[in-house]
PDB file of N, CA and C in Angstrom:
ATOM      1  N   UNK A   1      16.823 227.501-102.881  1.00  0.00           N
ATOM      2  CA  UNK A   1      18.196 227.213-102.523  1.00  0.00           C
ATOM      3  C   UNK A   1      18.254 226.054-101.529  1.00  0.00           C
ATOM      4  N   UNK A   2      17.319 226.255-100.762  1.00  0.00           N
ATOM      5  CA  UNK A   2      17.285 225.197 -99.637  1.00  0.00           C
ATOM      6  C   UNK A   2      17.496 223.424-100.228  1.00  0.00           C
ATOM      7  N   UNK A   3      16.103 223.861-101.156  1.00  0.00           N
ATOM      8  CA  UNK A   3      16.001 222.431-101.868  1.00  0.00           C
ATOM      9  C   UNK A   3      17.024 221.739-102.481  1.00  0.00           C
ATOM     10  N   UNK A   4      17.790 222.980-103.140  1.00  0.00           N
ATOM     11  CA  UNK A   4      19.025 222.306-104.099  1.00  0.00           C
ATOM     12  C   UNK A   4      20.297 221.806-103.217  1.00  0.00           C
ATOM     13  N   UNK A   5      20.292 222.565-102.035  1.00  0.00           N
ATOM     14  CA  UNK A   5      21.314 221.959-101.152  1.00  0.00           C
ATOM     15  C   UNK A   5      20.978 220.550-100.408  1.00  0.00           C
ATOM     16  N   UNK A   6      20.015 220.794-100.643  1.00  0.00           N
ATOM     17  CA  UNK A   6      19.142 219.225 -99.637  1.00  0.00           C
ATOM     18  C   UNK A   6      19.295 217.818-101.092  1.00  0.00           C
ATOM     19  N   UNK A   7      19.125 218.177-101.890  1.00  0.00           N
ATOM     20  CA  UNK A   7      18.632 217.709-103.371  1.00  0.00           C
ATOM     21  C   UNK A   7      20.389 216.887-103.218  1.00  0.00           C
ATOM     22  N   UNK A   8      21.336 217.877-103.528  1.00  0.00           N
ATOM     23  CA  UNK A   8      22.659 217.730-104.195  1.00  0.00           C
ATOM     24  C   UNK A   8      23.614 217.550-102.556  1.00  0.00           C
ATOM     25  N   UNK A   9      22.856 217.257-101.450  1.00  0.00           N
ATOM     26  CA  UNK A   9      24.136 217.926-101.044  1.00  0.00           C
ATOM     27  C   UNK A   9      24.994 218.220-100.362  1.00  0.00           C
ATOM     28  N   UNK A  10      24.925 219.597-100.554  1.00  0.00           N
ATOM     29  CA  UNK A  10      26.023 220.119-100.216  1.00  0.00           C
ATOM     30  C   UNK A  10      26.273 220.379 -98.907  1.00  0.00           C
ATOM     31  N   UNK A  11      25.912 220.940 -98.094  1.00  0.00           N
ATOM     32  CA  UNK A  11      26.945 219.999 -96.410  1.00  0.00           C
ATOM     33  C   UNK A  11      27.954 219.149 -96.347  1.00  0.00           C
ATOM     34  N   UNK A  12      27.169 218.164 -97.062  1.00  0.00           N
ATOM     35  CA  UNK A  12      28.031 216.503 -96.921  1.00  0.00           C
ATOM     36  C   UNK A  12      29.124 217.081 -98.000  1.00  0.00           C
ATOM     37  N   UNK A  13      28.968 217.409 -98.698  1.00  0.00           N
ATOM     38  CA  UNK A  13      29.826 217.689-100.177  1.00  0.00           C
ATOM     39  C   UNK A  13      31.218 218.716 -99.793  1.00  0.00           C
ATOM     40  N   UNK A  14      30.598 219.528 -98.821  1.00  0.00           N
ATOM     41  CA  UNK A  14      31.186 221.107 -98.246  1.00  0.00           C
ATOM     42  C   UNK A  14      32.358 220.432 -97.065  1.00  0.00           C
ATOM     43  N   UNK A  15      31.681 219.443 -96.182  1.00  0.00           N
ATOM     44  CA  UNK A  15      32.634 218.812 -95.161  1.00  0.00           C
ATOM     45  C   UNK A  15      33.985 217.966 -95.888  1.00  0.00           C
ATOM     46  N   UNK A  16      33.117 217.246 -96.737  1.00  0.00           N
ATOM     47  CA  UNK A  16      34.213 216.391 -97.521  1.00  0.00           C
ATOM     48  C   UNK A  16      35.179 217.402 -98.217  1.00  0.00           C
ATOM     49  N   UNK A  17      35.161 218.105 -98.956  1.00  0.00           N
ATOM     50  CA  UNK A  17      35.933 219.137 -99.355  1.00  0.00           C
ATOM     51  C   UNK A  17      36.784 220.251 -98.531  1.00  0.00           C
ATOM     52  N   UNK A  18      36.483 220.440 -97.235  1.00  0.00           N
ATOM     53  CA  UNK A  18      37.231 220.770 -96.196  1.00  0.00           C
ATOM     54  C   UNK A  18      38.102 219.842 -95.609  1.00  0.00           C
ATOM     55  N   UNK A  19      37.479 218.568 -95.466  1.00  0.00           N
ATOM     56  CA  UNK A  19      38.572 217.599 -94.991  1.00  0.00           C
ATOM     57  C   UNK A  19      39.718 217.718 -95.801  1.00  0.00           C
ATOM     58  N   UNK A  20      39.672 217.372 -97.273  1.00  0.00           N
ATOM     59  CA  UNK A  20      40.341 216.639 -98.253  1.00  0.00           C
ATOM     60  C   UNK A  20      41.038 217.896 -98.227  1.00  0.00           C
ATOM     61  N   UNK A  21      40.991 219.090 -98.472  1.00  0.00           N
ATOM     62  CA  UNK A  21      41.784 220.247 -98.271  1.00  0.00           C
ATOM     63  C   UNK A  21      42.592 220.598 -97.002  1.00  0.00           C
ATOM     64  N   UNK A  22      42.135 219.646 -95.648  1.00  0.00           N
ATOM     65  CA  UNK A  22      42.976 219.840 -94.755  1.00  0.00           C
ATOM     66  C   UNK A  22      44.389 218.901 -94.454  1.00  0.00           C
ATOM     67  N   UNK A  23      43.732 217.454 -95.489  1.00  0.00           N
ATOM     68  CA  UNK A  23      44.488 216.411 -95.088  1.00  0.00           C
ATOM     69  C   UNK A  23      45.482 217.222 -96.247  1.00  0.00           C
ATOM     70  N   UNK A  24      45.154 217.683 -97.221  1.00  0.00           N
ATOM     71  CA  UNK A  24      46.612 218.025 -98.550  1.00  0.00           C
ATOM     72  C   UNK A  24      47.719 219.072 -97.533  1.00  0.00           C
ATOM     73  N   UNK A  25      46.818 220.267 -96.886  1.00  0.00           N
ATOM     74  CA  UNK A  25      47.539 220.798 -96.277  1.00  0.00           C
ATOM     75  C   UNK A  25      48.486 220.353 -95.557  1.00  0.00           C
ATOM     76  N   UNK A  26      48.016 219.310 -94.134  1.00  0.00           N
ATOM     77  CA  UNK A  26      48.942 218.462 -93.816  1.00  0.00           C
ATOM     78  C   UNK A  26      50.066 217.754 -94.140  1.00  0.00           C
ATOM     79  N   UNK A  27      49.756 217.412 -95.399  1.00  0.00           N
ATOM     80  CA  UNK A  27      50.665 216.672 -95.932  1.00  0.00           C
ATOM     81  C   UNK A  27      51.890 217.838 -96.194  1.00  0.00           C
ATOM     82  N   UNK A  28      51.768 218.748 -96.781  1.00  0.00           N
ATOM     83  CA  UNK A  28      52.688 220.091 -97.296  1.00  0.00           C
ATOM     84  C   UNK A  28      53.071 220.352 -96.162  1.00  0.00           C
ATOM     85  N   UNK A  29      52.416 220.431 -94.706  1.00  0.00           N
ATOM     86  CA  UNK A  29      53.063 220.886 -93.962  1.00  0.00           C
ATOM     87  C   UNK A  29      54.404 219.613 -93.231  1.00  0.00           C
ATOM     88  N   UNK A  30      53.753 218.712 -93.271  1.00  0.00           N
ATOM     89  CA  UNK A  30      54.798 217.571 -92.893  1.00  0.00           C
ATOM     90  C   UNK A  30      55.784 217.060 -93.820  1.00  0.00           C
ATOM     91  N   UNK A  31      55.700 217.647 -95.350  1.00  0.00           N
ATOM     92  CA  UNK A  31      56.995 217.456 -96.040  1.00  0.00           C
ATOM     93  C   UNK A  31      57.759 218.546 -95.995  1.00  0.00           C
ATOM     94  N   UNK A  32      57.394 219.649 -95.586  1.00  0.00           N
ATOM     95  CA  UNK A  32      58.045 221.068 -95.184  1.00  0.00           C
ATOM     96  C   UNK A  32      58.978 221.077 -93.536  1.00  0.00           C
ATOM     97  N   UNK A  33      57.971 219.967 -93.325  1.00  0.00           N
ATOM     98  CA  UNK A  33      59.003 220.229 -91.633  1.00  0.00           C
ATOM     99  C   UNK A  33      59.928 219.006 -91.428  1.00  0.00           C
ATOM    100  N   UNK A  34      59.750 218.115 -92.441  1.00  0.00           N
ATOM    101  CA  UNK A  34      60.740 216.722 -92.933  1.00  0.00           C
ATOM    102  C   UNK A  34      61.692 217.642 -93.714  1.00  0.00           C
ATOM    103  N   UNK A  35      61.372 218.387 -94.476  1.00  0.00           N
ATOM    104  CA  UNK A  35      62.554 218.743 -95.352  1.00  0.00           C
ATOM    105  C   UNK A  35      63.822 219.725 -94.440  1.00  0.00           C
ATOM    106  N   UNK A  36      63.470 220.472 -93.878  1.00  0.00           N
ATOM    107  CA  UNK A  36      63.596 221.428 -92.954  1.00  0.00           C
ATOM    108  C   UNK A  36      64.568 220.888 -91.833  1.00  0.00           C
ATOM    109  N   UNK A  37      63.783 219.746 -91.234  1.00  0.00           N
ATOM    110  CA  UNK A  37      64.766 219.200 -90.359  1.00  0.00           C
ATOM    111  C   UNK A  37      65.949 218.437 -91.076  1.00  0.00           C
ATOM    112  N   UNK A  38      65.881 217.579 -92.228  1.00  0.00           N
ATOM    113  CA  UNK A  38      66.860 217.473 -92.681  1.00  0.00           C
ATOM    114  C   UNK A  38      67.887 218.615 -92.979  1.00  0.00           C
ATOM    115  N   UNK A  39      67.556 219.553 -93.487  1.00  0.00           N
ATOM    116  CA  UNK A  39      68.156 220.311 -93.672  1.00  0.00           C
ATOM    117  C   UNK A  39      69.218 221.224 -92.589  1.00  0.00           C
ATOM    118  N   UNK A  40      68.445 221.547 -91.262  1.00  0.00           N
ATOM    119  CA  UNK A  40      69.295 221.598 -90.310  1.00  0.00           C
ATOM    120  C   UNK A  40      69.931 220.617 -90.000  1.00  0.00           C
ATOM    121  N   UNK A  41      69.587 219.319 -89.902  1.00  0.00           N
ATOM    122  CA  UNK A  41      71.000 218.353 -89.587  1.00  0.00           C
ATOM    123  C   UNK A  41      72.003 218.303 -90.384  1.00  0.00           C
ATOM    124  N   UNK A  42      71.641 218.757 -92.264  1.00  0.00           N
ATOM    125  CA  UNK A  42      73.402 218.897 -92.364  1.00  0.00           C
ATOM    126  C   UNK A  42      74.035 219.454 -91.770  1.00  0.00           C
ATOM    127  N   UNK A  43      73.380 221.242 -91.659  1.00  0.00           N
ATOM    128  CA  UNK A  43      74.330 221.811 -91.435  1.00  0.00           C
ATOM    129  C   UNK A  43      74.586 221.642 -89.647  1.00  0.00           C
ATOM    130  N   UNK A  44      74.209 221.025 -88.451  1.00  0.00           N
ATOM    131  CA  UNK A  44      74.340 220.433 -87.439  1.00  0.00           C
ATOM    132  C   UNK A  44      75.801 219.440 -87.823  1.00  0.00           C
ATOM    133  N   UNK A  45      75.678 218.666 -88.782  1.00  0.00           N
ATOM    134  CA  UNK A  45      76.890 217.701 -89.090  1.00  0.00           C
ATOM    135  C   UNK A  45      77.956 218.264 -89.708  1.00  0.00           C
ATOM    136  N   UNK A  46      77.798 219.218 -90.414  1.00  0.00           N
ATOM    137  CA  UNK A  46      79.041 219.969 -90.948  1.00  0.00           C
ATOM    138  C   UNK A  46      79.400 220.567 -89.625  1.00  0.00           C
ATOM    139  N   UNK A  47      79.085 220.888 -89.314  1.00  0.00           N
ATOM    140  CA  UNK A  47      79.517 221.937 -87.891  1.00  0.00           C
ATOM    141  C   UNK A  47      80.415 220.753 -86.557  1.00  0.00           C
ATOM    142  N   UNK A  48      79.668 219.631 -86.885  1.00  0.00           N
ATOM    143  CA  UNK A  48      80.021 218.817 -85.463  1.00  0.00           C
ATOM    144  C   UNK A  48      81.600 218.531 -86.368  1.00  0.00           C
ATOM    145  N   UNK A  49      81.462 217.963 -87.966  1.00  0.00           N
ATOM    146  CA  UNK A  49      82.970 217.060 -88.199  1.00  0.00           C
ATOM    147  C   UNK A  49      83.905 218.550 -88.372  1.00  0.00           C
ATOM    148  N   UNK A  50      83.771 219.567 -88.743  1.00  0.00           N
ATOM    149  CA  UNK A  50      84.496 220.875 -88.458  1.00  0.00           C
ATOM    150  C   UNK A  50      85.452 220.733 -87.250  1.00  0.00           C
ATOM    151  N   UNK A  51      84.619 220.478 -86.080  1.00  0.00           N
ATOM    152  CA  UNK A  51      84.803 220.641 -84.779  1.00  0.00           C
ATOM    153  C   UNK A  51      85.309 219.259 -84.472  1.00  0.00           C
ATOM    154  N   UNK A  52      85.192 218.392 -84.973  1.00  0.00           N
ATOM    155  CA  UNK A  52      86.180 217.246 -84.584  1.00  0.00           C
ATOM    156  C   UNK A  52      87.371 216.883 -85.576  1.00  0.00           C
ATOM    157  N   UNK A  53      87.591 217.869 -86.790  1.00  0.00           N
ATOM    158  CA  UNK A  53      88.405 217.748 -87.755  1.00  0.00           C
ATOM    159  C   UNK A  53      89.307 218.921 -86.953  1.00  0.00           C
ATOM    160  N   UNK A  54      88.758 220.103 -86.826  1.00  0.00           N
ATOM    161  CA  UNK A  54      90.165 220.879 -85.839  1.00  0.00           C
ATOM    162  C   UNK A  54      90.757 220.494 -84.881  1.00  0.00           C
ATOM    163  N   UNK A  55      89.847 219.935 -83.681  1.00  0.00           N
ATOM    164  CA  UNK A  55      90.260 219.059 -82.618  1.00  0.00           C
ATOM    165  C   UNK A  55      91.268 217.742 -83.066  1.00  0.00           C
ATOM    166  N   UNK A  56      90.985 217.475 -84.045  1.00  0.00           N
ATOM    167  CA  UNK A  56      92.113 216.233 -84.287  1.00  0.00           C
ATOM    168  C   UNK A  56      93.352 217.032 -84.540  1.00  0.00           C
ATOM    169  N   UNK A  57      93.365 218.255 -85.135  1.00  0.00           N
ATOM    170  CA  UNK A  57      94.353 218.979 -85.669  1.00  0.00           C
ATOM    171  C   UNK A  57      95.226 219.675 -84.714  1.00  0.00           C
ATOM    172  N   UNK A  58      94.859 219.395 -83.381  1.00  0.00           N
ATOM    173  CA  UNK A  58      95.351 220.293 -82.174  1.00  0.00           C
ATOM    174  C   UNK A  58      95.007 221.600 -82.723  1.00  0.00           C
ATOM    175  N   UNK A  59      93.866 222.070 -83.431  1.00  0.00           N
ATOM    176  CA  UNK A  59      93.303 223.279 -83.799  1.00  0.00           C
ATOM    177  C   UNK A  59      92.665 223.869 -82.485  1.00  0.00           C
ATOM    178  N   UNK A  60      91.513 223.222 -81.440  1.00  0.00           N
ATOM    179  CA  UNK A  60      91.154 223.244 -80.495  1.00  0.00           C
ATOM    180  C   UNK A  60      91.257 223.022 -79.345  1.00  0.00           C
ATOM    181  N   UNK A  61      91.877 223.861 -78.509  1.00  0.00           N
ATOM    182  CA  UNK A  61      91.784 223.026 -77.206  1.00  0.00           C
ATOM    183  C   UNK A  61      90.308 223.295 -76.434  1.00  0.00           C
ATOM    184  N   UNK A  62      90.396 221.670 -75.917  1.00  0.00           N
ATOM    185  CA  UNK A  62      88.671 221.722 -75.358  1.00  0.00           C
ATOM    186  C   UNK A  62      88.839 222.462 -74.003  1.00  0.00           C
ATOM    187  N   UNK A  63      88.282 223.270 -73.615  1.00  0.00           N
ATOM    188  CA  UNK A  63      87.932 223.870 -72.197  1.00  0.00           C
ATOM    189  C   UNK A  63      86.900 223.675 -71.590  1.00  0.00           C
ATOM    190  N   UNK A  64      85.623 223.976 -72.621  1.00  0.00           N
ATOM    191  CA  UNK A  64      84.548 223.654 -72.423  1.00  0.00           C
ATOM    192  C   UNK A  64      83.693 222.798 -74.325  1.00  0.00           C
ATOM    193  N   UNK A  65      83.664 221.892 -73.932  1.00  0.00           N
ATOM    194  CA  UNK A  65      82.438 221.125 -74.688  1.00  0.00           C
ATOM    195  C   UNK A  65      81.336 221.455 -75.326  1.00  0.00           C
ATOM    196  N   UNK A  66      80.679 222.180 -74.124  1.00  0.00           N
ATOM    197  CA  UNK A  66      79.463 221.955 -73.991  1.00  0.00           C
ATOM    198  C   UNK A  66      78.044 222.446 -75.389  1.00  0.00           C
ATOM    199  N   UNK A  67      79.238 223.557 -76.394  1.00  0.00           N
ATOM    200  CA  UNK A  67      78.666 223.691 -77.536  1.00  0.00           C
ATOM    201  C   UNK A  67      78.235 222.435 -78.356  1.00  0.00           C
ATOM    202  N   UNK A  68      79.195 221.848 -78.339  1.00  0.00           N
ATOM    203  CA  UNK A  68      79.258 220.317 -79.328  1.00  0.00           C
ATOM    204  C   UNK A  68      78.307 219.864 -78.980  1.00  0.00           C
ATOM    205  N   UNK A  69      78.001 219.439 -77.131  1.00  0.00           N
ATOM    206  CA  UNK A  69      77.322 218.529 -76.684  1.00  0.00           C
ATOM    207  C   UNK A  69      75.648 219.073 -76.928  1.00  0.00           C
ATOM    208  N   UNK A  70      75.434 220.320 -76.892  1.00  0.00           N
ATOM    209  CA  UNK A  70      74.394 221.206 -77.927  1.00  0.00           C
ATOM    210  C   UNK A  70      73.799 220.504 -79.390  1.00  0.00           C
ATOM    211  N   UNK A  71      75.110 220.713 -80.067  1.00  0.00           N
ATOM    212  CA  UNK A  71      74.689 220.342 -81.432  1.00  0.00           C
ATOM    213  C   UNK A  71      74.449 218.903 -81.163  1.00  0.00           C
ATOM    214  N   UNK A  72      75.067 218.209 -80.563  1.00  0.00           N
ATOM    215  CA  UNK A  72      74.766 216.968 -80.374  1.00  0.00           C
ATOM    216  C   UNK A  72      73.848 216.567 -80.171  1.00  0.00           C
ATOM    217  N   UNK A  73      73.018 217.147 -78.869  1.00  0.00           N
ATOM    218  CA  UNK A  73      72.053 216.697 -78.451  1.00  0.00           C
ATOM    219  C   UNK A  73      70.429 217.296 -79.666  1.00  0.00           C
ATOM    220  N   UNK A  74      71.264 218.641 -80.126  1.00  0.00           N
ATOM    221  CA  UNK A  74      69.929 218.929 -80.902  1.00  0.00           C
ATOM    222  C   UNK A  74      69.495 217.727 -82.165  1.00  0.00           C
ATOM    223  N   UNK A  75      71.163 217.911 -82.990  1.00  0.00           N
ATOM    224  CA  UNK A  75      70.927 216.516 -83.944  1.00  0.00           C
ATOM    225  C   UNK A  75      70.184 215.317 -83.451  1.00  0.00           C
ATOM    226  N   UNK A  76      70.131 214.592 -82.347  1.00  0.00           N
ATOM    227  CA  UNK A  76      69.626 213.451 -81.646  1.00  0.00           C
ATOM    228  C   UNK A  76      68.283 214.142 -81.996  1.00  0.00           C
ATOM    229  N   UNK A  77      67.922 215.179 -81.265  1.00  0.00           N
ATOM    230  CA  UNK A  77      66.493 215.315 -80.751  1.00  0.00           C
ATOM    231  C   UNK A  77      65.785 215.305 -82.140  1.00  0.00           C
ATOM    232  N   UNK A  78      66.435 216.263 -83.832  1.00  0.00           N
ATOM    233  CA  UNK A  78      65.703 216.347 -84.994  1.00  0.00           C
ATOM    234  C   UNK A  78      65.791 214.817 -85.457  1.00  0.00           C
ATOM    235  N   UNK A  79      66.275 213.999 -84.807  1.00  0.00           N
ATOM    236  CA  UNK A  79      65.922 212.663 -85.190  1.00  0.00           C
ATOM    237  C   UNK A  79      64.654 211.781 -84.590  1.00  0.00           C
ATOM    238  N   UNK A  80      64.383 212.353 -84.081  1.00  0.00           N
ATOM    239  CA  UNK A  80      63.286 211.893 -83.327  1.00  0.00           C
ATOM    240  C   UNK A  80      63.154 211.458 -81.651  1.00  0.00           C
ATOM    241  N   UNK A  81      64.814 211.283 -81.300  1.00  0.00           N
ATOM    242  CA  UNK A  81      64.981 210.838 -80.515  1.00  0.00           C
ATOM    243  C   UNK A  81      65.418 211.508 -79.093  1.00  0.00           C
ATOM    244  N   UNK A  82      65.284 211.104 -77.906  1.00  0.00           N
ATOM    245  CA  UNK A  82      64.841 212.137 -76.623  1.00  0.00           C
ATOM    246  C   UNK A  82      66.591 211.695 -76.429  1.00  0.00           C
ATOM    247  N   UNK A  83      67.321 213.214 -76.457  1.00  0.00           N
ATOM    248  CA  UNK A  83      68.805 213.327 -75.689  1.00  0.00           C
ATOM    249  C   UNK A  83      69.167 212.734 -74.150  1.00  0.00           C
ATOM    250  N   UNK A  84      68.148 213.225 -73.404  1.00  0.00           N
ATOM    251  CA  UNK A  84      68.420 212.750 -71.925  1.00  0.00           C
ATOM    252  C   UNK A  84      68.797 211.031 -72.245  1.00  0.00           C
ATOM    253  N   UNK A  85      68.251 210.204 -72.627  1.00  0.00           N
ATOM    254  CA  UNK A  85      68.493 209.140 -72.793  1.00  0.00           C
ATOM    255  C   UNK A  85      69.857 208.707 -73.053  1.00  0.00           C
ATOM    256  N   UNK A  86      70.445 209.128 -74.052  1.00  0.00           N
ATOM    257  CA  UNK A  86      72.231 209.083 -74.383  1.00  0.00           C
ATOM    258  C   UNK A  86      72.730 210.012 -74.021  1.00  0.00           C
ATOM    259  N   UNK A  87      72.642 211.000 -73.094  1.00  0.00           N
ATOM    260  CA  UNK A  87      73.664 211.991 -72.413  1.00  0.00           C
ATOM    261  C   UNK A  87      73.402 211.899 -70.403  1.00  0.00           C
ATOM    262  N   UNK A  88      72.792 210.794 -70.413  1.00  0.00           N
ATOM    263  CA  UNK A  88      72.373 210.914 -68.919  1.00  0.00           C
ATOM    264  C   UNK A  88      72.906 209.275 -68.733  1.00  0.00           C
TER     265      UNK A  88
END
């Protein structure tokens, strides 16, 4: 057995095949968490024009904000981008 692994092998063969199985994984996992976040930002954007379609309607009176400014800031952040920056 020794020989045939030394002969053919397999280590080098065994690593490469773990890699290549980790990079596919990766990939599934980063079109799963791309898809995902898109997916919460619709519904983040349905929720924000809701809330600015009643508010236009005198549906809402604002008291407190600070939900919106929530969704707001979360939408920013599933974009990649750091909230403190446009809310500070």
């Amino acid at each position: 057995m020794g020989k045939w692994s030394k002969s053919f092998n397999w280590k080098e063969r065994l690593k490469l095949r773990d890699l290549e199985n980790a990079q596919k994984l990766q990939q599934k996992t980063d079109a799963t968490i791309i898809s995902t976040k898109a997916n919460y930002r619709g519904i983040i954007q349905e929720r924000i024009a809701t809330f600015v379609k009643q508010l236009e309607d005198n549906k809402i009176i604002v008291k407190s904000i600070k939900d919106v400014v929530d969704l707001m800031k979360l939408d920013i952040e599933l974009l990649g981008e750091a909230p403190q920056k446009i809310f500070t």
